[in-house]
Every structure is written in C-alpha cells, then in structure tokens.
N, C-alpha and C. Protein backbone atom coordinates (compact mmCIF):
# COMPACT_ATOMS: atom_id res chain seq x y z
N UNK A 1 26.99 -4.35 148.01
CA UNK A 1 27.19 -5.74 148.46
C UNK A 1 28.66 -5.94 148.77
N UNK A 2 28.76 -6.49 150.20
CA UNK A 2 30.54 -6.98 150.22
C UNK A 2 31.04 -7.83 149.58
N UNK A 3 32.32 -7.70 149.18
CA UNK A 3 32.64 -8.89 148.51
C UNK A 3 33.24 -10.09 149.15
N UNK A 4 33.50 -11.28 149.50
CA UNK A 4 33.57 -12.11 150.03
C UNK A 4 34.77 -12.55 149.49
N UNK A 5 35.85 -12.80 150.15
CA UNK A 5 36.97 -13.29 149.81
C UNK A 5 37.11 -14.40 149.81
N UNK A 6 38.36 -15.42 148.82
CA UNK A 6 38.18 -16.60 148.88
C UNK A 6 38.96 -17.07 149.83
N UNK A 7 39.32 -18.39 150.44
CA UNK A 7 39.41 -19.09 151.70
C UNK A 7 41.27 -18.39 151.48
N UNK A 8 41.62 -18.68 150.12
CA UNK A 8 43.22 -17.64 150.08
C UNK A 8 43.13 -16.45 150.60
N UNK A 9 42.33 -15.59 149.93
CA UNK A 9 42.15 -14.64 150.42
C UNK A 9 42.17 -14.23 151.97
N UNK A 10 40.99 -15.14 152.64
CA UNK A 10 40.78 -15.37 154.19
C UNK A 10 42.61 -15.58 155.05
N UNK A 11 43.01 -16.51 154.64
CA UNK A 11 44.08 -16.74 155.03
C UNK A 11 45.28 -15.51 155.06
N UNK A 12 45.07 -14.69 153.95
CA UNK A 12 46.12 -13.81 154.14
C UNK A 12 46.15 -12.67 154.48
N UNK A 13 44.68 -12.17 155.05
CA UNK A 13 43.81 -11.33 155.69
C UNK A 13 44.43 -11.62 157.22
N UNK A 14 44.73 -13.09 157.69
CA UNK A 14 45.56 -13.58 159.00
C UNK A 14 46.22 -12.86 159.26
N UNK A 15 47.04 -12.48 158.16
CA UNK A 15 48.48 -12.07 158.68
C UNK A 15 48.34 -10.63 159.13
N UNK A 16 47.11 -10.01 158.83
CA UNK A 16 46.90 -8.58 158.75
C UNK A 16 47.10 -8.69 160.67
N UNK A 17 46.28 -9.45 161.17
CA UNK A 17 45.71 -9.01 162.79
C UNK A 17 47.59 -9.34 163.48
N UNK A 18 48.32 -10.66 162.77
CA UNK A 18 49.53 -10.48 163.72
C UNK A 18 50.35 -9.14 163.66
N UNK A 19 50.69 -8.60 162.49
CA UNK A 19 51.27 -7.36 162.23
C UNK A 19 50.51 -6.15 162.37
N UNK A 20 49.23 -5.98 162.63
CA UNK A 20 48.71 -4.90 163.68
C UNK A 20 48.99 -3.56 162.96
N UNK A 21 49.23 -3.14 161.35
CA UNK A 21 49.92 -2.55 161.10
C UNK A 21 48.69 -1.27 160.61
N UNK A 22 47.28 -1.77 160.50
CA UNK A 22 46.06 -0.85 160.06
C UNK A 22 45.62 0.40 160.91
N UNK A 23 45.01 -0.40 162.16
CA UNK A 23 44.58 0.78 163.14
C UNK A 23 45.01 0.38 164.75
N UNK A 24 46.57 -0.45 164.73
CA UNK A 24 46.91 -0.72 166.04
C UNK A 24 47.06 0.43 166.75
N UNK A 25 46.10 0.66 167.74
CA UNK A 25 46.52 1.47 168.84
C UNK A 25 47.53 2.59 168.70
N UNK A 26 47.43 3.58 167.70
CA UNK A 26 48.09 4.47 167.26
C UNK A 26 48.53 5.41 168.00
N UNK A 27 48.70 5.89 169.60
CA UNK A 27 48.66 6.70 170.50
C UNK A 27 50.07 7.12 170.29
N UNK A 28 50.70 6.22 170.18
CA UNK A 28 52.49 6.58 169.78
C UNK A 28 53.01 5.96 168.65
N UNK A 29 53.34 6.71 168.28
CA UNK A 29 54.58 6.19 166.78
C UNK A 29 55.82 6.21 167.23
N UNK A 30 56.59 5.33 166.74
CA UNK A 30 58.05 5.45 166.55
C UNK A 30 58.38 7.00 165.52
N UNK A 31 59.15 7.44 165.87
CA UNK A 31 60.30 8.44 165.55
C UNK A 31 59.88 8.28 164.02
N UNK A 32 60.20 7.30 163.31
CA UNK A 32 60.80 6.67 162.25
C UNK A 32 59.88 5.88 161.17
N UNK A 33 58.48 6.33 162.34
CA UNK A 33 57.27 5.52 161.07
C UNK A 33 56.55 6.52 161.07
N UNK A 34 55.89 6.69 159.80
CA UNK A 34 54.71 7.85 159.42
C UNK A 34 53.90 6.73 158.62
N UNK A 35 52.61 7.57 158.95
CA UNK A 35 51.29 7.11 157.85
C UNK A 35 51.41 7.90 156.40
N UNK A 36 50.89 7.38 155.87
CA UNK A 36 50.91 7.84 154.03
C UNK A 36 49.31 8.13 153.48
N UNK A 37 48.99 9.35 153.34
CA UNK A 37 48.13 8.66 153.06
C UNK A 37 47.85 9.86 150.81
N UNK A 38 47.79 8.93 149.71
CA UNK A 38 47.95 10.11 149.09
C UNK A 38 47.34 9.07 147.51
N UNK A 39 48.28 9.39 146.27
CA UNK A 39 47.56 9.09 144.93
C UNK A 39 49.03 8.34 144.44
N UNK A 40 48.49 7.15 143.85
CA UNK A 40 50.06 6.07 143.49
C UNK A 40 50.34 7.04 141.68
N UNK A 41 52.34 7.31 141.92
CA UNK A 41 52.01 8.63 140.76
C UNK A 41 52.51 7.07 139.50
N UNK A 42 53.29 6.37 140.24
CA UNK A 42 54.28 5.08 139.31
C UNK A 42 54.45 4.15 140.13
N UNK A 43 54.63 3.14 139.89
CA UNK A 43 54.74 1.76 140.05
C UNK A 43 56.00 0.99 139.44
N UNK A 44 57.27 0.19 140.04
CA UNK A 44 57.76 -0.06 139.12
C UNK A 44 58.68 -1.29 139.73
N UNK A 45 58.26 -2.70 139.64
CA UNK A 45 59.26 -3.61 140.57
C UNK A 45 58.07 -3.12 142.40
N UNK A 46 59.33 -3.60 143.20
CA UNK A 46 59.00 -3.25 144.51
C UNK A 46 58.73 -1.84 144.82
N UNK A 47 59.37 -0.38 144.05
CA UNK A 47 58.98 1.07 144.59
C UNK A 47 57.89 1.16 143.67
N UNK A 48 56.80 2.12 145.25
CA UNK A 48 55.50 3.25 144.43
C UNK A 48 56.05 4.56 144.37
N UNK A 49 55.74 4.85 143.88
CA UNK A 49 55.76 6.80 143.88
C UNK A 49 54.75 7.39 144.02
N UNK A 50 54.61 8.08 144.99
CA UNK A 50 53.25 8.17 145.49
C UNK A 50 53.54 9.71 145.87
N UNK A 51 52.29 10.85 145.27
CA UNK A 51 52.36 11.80 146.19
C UNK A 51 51.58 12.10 147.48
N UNK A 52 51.79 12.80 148.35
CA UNK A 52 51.23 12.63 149.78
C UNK A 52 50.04 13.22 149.32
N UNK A 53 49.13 13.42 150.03
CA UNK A 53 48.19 14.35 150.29
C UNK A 53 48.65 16.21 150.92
N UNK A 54 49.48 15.69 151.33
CA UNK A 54 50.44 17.13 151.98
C UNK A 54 51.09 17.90 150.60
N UNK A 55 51.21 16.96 149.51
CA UNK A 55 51.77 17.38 148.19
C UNK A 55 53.07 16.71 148.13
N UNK A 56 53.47 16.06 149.08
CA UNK A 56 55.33 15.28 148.93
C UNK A 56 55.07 14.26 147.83
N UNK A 57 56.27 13.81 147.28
CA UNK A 57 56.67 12.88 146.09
C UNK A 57 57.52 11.98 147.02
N UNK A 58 56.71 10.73 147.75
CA UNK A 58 57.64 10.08 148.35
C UNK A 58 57.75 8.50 147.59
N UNK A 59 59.26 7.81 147.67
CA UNK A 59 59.39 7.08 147.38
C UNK A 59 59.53 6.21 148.61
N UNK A 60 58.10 4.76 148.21
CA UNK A 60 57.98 3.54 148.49
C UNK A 60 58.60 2.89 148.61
N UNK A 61 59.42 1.70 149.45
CA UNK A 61 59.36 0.61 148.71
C UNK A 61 59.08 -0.87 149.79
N UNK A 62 58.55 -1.57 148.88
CA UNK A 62 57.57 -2.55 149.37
C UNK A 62 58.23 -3.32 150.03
N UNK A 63 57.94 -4.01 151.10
CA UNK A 63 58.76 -5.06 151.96
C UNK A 63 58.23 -5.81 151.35
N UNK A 64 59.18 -7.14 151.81
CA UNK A 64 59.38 -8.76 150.87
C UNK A 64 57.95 -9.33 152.05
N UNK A 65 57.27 -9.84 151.11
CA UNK A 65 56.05 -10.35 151.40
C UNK A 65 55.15 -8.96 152.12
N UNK A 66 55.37 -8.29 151.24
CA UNK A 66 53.83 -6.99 151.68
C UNK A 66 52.82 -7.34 151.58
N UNK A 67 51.70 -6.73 152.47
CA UNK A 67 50.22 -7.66 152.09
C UNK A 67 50.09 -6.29 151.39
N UNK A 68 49.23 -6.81 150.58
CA UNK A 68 48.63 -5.65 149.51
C UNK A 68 47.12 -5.85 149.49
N UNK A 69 46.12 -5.07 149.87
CA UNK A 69 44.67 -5.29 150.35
C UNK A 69 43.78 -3.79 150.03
N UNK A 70 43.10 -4.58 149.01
CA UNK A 70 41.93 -3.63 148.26
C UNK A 70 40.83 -3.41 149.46
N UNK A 71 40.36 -2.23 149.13
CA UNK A 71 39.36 -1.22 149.90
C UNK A 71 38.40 -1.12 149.12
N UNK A 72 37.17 -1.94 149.45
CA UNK A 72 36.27 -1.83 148.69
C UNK A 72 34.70 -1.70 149.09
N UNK A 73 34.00 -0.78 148.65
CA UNK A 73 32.84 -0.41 148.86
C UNK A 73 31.95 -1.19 150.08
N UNK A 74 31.39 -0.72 150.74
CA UNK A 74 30.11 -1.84 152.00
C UNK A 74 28.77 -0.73 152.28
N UNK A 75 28.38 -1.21 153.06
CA UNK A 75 27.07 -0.36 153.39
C UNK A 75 26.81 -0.57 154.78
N UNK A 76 25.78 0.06 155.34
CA UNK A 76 24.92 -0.20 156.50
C UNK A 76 24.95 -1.55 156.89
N UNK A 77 23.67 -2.35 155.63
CA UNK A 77 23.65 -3.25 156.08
C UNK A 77 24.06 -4.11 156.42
N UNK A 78 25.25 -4.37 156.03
CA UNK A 78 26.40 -5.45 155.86
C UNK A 78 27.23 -4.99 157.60
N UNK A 79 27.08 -4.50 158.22
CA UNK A 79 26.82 -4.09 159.64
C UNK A 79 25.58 -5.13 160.16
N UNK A 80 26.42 -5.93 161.07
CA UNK A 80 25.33 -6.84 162.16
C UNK A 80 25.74 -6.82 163.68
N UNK A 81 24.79 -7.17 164.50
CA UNK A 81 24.93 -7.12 165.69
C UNK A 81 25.79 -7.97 165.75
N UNK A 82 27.32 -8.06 166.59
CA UNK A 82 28.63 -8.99 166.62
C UNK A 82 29.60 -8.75 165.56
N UNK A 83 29.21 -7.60 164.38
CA UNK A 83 30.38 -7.55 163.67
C UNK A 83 31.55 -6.47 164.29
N UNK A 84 32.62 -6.76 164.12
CA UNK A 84 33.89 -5.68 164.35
C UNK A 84 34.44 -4.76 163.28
N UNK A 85 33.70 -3.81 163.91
CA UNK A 85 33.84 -2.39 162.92
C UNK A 85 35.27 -1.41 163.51
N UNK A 86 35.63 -0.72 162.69
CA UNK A 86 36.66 0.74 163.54
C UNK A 86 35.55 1.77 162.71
N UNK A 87 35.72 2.57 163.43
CA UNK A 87 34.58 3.99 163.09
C UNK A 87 35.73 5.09 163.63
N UNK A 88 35.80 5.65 162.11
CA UNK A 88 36.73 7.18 162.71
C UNK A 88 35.77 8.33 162.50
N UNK A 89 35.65 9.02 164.01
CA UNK A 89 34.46 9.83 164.62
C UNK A 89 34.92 11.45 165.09
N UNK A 90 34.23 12.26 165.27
CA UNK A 90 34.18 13.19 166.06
C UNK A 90 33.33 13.17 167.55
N UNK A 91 33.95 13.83 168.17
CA UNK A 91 33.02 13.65 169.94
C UNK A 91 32.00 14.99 169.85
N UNK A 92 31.17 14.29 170.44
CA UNK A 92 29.92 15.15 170.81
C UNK A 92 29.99 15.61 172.07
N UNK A 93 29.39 16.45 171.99
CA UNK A 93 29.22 17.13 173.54
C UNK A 93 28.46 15.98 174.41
N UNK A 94 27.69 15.21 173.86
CA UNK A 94 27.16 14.23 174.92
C UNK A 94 27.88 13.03 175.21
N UNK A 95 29.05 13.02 173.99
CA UNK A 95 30.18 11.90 174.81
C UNK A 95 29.63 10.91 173.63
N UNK A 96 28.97 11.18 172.70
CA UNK A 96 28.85 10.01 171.67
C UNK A 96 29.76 10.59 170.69
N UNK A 97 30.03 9.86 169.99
CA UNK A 97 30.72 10.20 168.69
C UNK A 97 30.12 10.01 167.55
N UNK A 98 30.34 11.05 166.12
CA UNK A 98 29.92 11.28 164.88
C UNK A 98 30.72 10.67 163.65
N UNK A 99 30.33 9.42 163.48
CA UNK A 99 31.18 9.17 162.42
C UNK A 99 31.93 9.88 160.97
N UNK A 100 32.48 9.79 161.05
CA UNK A 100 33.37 10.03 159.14
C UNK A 100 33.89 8.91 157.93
N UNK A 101 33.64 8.19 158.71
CA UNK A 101 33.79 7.01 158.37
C UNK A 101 34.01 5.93 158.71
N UNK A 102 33.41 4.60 158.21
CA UNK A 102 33.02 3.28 159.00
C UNK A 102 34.14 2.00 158.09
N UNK A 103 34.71 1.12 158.99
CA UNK A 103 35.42 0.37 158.28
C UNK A 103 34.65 -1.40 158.65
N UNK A 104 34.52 -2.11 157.99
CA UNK A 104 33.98 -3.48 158.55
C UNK A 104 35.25 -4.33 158.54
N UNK A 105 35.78 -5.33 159.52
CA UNK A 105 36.79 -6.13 159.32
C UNK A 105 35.98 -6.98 158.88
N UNK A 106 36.76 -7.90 158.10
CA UNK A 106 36.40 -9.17 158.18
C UNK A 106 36.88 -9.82 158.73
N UNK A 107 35.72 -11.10 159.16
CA UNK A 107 36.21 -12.04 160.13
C UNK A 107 37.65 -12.45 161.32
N UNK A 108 38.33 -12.70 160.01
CA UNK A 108 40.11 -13.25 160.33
C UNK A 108 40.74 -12.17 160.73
N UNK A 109 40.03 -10.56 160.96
CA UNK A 109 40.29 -9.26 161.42
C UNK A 109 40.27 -9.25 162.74
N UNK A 110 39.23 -9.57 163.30
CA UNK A 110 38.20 -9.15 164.50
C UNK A 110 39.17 -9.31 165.53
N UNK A 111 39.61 -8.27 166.09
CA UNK A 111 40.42 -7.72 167.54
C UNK A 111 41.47 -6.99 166.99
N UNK A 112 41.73 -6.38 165.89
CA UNK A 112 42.53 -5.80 165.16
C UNK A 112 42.48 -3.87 165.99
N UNK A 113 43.77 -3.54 166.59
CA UNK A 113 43.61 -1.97 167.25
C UNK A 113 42.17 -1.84 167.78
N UNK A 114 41.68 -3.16 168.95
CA UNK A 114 40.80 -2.83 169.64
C UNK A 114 40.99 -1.71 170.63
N UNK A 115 40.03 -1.36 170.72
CA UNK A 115 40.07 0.24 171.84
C UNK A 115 39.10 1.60 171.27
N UNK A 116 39.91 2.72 172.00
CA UNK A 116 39.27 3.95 171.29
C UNK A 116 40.38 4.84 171.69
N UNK A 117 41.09 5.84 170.71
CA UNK A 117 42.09 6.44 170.64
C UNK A 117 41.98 7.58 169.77
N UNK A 118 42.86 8.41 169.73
CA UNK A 118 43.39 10.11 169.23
C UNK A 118 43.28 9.25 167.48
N UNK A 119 42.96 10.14 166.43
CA UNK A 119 43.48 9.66 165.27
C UNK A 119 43.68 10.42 164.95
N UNK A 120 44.66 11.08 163.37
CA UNK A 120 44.90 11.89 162.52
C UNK A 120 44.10 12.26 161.12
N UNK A 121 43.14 11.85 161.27
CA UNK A 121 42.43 11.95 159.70
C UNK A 121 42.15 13.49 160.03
N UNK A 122 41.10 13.97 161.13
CA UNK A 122 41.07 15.29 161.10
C UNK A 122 41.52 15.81 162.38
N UNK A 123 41.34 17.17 162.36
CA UNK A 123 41.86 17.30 164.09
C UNK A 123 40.96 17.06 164.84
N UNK A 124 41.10 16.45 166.04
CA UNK A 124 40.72 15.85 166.80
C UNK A 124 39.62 14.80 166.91
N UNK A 125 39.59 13.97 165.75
CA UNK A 125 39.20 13.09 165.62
C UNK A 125 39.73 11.50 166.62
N UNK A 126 38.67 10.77 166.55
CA UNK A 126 39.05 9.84 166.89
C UNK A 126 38.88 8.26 166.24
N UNK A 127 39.47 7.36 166.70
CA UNK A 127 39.48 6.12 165.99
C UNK A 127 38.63 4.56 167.27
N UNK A 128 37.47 4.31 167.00
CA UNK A 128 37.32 3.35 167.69
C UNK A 128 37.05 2.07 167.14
N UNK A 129 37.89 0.94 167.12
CA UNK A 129 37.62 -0.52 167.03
C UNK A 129 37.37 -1.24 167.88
N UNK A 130 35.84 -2.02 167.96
CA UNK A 130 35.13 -2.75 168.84
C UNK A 130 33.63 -3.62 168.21
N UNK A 131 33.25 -4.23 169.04
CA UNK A 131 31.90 -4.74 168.58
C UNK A 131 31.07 -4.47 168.80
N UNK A 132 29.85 -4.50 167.18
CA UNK A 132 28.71 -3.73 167.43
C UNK A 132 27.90 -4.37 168.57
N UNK A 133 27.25 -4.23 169.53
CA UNK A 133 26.22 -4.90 170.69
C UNK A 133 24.83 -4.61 170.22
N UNK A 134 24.71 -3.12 169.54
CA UNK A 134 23.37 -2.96 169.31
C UNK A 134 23.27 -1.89 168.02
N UNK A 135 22.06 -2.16 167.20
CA UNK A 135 22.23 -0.57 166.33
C UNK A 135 20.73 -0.63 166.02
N UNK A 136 20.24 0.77 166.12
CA UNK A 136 18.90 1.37 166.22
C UNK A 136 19.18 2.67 164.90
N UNK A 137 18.06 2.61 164.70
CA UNK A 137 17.41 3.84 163.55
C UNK A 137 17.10 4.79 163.86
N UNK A 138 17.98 6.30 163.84
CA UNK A 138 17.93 7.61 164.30
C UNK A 138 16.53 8.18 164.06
N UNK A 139 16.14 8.90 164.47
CA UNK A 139 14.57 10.16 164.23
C UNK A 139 14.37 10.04 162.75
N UNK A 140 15.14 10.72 162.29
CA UNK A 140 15.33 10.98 160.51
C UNK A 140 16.12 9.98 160.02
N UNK A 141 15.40 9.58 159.04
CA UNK A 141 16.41 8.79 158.05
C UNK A 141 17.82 9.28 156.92
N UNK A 142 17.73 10.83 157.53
CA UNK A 142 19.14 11.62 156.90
C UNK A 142 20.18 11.21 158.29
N UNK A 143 19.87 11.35 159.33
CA UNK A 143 20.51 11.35 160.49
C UNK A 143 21.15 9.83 160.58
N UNK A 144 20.68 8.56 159.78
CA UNK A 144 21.28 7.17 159.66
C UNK A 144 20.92 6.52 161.22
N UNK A 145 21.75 5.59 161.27
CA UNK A 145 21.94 4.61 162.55
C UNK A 145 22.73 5.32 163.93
N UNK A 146 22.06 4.19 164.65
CA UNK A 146 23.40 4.18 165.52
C UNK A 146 23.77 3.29 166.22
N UNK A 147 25.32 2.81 166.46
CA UNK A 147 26.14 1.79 166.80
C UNK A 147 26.39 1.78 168.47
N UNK A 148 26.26 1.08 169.21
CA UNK A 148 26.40 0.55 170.34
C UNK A 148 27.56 -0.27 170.58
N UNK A 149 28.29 0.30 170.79
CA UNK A 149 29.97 -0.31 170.34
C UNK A 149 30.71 -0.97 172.10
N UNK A 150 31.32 -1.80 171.71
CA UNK A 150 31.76 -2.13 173.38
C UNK A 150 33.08 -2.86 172.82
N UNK A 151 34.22 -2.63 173.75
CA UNK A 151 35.41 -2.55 173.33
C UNK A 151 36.25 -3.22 174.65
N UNK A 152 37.56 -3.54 174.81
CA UNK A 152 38.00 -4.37 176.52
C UNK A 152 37.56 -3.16 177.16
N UNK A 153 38.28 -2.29 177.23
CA UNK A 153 38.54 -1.14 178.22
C UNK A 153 36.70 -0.37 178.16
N UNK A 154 35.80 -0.35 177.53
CA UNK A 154 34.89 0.43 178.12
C UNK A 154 33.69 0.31 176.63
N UNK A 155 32.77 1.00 176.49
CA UNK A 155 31.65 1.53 175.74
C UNK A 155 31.65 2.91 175.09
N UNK A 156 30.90 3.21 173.81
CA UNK A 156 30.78 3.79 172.85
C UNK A 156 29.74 3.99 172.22
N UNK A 157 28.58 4.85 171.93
CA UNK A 157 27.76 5.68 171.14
C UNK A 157 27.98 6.21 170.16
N UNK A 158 28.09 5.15 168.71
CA UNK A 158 28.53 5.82 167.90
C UNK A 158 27.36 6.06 166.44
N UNK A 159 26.97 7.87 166.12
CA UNK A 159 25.80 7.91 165.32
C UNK A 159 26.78 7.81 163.85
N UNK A 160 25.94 7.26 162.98
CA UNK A 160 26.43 6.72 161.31
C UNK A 160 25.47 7.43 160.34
N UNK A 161 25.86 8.81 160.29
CA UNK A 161 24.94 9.38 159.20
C UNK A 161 24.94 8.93 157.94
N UNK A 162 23.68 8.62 157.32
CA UNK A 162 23.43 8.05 156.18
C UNK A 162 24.55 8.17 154.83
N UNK A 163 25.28 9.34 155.04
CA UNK A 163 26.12 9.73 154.00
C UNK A 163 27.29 9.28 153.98
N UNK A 164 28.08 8.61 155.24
CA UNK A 164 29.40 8.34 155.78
C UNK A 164 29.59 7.33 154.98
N UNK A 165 31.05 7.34 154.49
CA UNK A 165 31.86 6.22 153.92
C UNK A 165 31.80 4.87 154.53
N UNK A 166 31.28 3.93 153.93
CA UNK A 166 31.68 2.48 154.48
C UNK A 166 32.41 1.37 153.46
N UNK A 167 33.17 0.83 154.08
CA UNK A 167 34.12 -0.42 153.70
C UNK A 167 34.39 -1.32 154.25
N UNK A 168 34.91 -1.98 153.29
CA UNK A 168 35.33 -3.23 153.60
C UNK A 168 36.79 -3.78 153.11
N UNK A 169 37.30 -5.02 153.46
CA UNK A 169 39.04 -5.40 152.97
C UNK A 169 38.82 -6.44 152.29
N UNK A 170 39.51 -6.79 151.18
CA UNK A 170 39.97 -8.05 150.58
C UNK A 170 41.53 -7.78 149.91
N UNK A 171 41.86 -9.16 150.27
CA UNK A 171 43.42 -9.31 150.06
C UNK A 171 43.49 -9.62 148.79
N UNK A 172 44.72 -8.56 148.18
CA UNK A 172 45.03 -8.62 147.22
C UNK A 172 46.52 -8.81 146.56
N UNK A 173 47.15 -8.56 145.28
CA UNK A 173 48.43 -8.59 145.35
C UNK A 173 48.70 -7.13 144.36
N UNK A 174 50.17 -7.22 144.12
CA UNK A 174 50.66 -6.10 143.82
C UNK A 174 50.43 -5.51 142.27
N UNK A 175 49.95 -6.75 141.44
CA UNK A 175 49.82 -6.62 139.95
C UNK A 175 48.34 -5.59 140.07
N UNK A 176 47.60 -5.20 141.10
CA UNK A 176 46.39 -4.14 140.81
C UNK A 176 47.31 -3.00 141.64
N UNK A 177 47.99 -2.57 142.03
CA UNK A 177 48.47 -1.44 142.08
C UNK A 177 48.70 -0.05 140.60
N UNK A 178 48.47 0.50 140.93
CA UNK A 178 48.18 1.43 139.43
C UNK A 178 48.27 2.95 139.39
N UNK A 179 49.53 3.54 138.53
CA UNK A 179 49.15 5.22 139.02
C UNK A 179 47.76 5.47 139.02
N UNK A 180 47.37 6.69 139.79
CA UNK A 180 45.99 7.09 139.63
C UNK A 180 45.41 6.30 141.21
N UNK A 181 45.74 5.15 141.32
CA UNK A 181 45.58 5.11 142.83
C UNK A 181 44.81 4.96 144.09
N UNK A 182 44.11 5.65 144.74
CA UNK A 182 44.11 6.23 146.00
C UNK A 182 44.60 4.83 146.73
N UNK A 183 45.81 5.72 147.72
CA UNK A 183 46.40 4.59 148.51
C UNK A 183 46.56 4.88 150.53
N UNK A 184 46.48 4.09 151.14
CA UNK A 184 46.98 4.58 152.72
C UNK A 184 47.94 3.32 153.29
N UNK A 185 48.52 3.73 153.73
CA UNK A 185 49.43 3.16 154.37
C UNK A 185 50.07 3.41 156.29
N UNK A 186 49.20 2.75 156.45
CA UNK A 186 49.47 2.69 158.62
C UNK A 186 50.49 2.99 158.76
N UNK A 187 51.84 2.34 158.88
CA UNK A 187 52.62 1.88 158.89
C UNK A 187 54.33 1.90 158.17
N UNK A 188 55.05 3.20 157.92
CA UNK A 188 56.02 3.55 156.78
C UNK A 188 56.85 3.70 157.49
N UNK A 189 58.47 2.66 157.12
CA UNK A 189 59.39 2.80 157.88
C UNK A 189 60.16 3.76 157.19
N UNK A 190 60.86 5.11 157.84
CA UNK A 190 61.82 5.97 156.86
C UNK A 190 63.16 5.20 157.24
N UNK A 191 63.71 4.93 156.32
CA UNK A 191 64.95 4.70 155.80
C UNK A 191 66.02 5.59 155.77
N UNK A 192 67.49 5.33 155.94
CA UNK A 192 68.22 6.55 156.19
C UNK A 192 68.02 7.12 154.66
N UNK A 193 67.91 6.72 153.55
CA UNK A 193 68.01 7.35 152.24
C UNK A 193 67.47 8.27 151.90
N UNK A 194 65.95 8.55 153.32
CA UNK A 194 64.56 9.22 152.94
C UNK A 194 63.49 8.45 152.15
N UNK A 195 63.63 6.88 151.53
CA UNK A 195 62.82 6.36 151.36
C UNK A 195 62.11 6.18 152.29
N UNK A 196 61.03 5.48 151.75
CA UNK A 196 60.06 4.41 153.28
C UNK A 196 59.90 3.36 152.88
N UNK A 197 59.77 2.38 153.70
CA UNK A 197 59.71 1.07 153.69
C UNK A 197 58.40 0.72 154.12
N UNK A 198 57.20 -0.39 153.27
CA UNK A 198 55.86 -0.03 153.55
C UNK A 198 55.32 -1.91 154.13
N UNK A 199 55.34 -2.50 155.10
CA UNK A 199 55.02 -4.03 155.10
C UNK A 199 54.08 -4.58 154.69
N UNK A 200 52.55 -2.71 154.42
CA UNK A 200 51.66 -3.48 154.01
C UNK A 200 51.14 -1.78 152.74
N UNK A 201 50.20 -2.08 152.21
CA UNK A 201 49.33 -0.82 151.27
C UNK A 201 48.16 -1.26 151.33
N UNK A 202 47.26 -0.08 151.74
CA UNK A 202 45.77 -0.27 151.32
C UNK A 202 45.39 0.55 150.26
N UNK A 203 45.01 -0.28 148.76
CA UNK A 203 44.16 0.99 147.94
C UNK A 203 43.00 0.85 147.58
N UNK A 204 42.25 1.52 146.75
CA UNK A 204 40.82 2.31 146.54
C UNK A 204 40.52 1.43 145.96
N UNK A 205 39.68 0.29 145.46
CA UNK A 205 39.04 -0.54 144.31
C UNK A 205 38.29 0.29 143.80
N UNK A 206 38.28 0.20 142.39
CA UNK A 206 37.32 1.19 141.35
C UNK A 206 37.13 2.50 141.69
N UNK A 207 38.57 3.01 141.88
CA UNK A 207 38.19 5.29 141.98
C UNK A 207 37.71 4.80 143.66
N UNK A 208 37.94 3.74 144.44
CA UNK A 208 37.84 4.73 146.06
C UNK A 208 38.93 5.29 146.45
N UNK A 209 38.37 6.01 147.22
CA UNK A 209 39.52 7.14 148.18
C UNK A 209 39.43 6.14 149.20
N UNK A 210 40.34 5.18 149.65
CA UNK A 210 39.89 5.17 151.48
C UNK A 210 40.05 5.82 152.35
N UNK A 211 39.06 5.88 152.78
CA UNK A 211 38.25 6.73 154.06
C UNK A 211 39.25 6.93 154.83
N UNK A 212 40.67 6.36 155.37
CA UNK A 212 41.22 6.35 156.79
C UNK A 212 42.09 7.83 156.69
C-alpha cells in the first residue's frame, strides 16, 4: 500500500519538480556534479559519510534547506491509467523496453525529467518519465504488465515483470537519516575540498535499497 503524504508533506514534494534534481533529463552533467549512489556509514550535523557503491568514503554535506525524501515500498497496483511513472529499462530488440525498476511520482511530481534518455544504473540502460495511457496483462503472470507510456517528444512499450522494484516518495526530514542507510543522490556538487554538496537525498524506508 502507498503511503499518502500529508498536505506538508505534499507541499514540499513542490519543491522537488522546481529543482529537477531526481531524474532531470540526465544526458549531460556538469563537470562538477556526480550521482551517489551507496550505504549512509555516519551522520553528524549537516555531513553524511557515506560509502559509494564503487567502495569510496565520500563526505556529504547537506545544503541549507535539503529536501530529504524517503523511498518507500508501492506495487503494480497503485499504477493507474494517468499516473506519472519513470521506469529504468533495458531495450528490446522490438524497441520496447524491460523494466528494472518502476518509480511512481506523486502527484505535485508529475512532469518531473519528462522524456526518455541514456541512464547509469546499468550499462546501457535507460530512464523513461511519462504517462501511463494504457496497461494490459502479459501471457504469463511471471512475465507481469505492460505500460503504454507517452511522453512530449514521442511513445514507449514498457513490459513490468512481476518481480521489478516499485516505489514511491514521501517527504521527509533529516532526523531519519541513519548509518546503515541505503541512500541516492541525483545531484552532488564537488567542492574544491573533494567534499560534495547534496540539495537533496533519497533513502530506503525500512532496509530499501532504492532502485535508481
């Protein structure tokens, strides 16, 4: 079941779509920003210590008014015709794509890195945010759904095997940050010090990994 944020909550979920900082159109980075994506090792004031997934020990530290936004469990159903999903996929030879994982915005989200673009989770993966138009029930019920996605620039076939990660966002603050962790971060400014500077953190509610 999703969890439903309260009207605070809603409101500061806003700020997510002006700063664009989740899955904006990632085709180019600045020089000077990297994604994070890894396990929070300490917490302390404004710096995390976080090791990468690559194995680095990088030091955080939080910009003044960071949104801080829990990742928390969703399903299939909670998928409706008109909701705005990002689905990070693999391409098929027939030009549809295979999900790896499904993200649901909520509401105060919806147009957040609309499109379909290159992503980094695996190689040659991709990242599409758009709205569902249609979703039908594959042959097999191991094989899951599939999403009928339509986006400004064009259309998308995207299949959702029954097993794929799904989520959802609610805004949170910094007092649930916690070694142990799982955290991602869009968005990391390096600093001449070799710190990074982070405007926003997404982590795992209850032991999730998020998916991105």
């Amino acid at each position: 079941m999703t969890c439903s944020p309260s009207t605070a909550s809603v409101t500061r979920l806003m700020q997510i779509v002006g700063s664009a900082l989740l899955f904006a159109a990632p085709l180019t980075f600045a020089q000077d920003t990297v994604r994070v994506r890894g396990t929070i090792e300490q917490v302390e004031g404004q710096t995390v210590v976080v090791k990468s997934r690559e194995g680095a020990e990088l030091k955080i530290v939080l910009a003044d008014n960071a949104l801080i936004v829990a990742v928390v469990k969703a399903s299939i159903s909670d998928i409706k015709s008109g909701s705005f999903v990002g689905v990070t996929g693999m391409p098929q030879a027939d030009g549809s794509q295979r999900a790896i994982e499904v993200h649901i915005f909520p509401e105060a989200m919806r147009g957040t890195g609309e499109g379909h673009y290159p992503w980094d989770l695996r190689p040659q993966s991709t990242m599409t945010n758009a709205s569902v138009v249609h979703i039908e029930q594959t042959v097999t019920e191991v094989d899951g759904r599939v999403l009928s996605m339509k986006y400004k620039d064009g259309e998308k076939k995207i299949i959702v095997p029954a097993n794929v990660p799904i989520v959802t966002y609610v805004a949170s603050d910094k007092s649930e940050l916690k070694p142990g962790m799982q955290i991602f971060i869009g968005a990391a400014k390096k600093l001449p010090d070799g710190t990074l500077q982070a405007p926003r953190i997404n982590f795992g509610k209850d032991g999730l990994t998020p998916p991105m």
